[in-house]
Protein backbone atom coordinates (compact mmCIF):
# COMPACT_ATOMS: atom_id res chain seq x y z
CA UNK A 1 15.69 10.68 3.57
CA UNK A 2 12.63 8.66 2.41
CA UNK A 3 10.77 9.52 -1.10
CA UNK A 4 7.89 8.22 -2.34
CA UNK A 5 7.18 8.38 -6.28
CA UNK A 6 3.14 7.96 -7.09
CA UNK A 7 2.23 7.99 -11.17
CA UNK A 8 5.42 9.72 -11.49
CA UNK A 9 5.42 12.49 -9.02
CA UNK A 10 8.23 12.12 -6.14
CA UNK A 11 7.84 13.92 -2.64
CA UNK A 12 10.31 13.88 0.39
CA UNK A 13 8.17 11.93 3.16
CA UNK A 14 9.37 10.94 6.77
CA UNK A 15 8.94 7.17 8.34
CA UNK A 16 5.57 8.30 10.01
CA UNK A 17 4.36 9.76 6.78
CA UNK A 18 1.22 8.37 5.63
CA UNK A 19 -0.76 8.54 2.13
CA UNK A 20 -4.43 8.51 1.41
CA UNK A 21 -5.58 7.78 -2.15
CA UNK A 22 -9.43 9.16 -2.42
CA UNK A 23 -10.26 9.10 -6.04
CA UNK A 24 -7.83 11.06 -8.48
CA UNK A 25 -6.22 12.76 -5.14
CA UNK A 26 -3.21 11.84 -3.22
CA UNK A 27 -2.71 13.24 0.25
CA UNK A 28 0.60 13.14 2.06
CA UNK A 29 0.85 13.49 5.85
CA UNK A 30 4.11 13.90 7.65
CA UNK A 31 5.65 15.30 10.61
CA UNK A 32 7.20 17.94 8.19
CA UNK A 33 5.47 17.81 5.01
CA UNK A 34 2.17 17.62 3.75
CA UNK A 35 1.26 17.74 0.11
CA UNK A 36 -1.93 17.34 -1.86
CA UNK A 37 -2.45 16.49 -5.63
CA UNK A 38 -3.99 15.05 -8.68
CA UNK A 39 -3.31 11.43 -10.43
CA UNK A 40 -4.69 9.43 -13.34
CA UNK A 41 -6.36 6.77 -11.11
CA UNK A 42 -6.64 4.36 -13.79
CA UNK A 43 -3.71 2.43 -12.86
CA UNK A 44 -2.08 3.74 -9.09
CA UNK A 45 1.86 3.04 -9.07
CA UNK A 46 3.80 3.87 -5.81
CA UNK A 47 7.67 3.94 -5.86
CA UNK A 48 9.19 3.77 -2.24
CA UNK A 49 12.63 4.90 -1.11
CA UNK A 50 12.94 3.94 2.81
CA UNK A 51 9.72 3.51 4.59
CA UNK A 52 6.23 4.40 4.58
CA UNK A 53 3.88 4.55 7.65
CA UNK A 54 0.67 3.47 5.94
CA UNK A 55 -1.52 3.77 2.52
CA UNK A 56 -5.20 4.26 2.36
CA UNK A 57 -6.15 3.91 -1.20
CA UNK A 58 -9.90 3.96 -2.39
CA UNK A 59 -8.73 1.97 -5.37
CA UNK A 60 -6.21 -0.62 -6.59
CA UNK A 61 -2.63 -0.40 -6.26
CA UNK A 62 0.31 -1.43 -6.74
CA UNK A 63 3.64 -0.27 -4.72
CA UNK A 64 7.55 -1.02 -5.62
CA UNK A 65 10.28 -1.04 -3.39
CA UNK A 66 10.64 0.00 0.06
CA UNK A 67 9.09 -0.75 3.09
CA UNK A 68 5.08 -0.08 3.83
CA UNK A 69 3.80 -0.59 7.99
CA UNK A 70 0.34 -1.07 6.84
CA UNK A 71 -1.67 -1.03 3.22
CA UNK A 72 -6.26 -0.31 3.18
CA UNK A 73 -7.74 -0.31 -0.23
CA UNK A 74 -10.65 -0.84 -1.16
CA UNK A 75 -9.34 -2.73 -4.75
CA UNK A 76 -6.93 -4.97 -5.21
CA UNK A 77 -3.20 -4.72 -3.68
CA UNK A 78 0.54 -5.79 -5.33
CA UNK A 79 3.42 -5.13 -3.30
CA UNK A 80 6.48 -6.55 -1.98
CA UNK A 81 6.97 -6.39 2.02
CA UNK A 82 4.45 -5.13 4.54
CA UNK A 83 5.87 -5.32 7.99
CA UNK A 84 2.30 -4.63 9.50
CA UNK A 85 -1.75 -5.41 8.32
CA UNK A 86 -2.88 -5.48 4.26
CA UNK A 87 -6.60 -4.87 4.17
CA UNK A 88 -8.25 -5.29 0.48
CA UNK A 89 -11.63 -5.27 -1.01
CA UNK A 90 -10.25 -7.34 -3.88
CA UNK A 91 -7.05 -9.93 -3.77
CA UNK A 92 -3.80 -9.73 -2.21
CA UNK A 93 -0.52 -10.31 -3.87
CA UNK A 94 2.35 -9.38 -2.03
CA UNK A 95 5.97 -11.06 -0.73
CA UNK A 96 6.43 -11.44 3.22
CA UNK A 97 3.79 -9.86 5.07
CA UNK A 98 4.42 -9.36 8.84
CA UNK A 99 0.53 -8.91 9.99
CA UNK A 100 -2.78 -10.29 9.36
CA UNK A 101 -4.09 -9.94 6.05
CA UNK A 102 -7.85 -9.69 5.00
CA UNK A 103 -8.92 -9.81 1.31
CA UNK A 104 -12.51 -10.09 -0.30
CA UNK A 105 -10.60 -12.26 -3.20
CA UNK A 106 -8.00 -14.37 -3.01
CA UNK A 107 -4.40 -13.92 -1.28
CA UNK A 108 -1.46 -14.91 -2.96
CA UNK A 109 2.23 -14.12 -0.29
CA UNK A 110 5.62 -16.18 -0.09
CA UNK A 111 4.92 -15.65 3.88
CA UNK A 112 1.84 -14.28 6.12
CA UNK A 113 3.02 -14.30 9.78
CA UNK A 114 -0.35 -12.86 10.93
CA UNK A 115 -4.02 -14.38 10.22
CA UNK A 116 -5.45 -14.76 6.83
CA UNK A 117 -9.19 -14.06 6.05
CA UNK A 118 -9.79 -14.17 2.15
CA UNK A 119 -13.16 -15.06 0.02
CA UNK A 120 -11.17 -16.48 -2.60
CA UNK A 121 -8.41 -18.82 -2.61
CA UNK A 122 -5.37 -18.70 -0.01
CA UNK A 123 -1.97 -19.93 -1.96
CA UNK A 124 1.71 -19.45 0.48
């Protein structure tokens, strides 16, 4: 069983499940769940137990734990692991990323096996 914990809230997701941040909502798609509701989108947290399919997040974030496929947001994005793409309008600070990663600041990962595009500085 895979949870996810955003701001505080925690929802059962599956492996395929994917979340879309679009201002102070949070959208949830599964195979068998889907849930919709509100956040304080002044500072995005996301808490994940097992593995998430992607995040789409019109903002900033940062995510704990667990295992993301693929991360879009339009801010800035702290994480851990991404075993696929990280996509940010702002910089990139993460552990091991398996994909490519594109930032409009700078990128800051212990490992990028993909492609780095940044317009700031790139530090591995």
């Amino acid at each position: 069983m895979n949870t996810v914990t955003v701001n505080g809230k925690t929802y059962t997701i599956d492996s395929q499940s994917t979340i879309a941040i679009v201002g102070n909502r949070v959208i949830i798609h599964g195979d068998s769940d889907h849930a919709e509701f509100e956040i304080d989108t002044k500072k995005i947290e996301i808490v994940i137990n097992g593995t998430l399919n992607q995040l789409n997040c019109d903002d900033s974030v940062t995510i704990k734990d667990g295992i993301v496929n693929n991360v879009n947001a339009k801010g800035s994005v702290n994480c851990d692991d991404v075993s696929g793409d990280v996509t940010a309008g702002g910089s990139v600070n993460c552990d091991d990323i398996e994909g490519n990663v594109s930032a409009g600041g700078s990128v800051n990962a212990d490992c990028i096996k993909g492609n780095v595009s940044a317009g700031g500085s790139i530090r591995m």
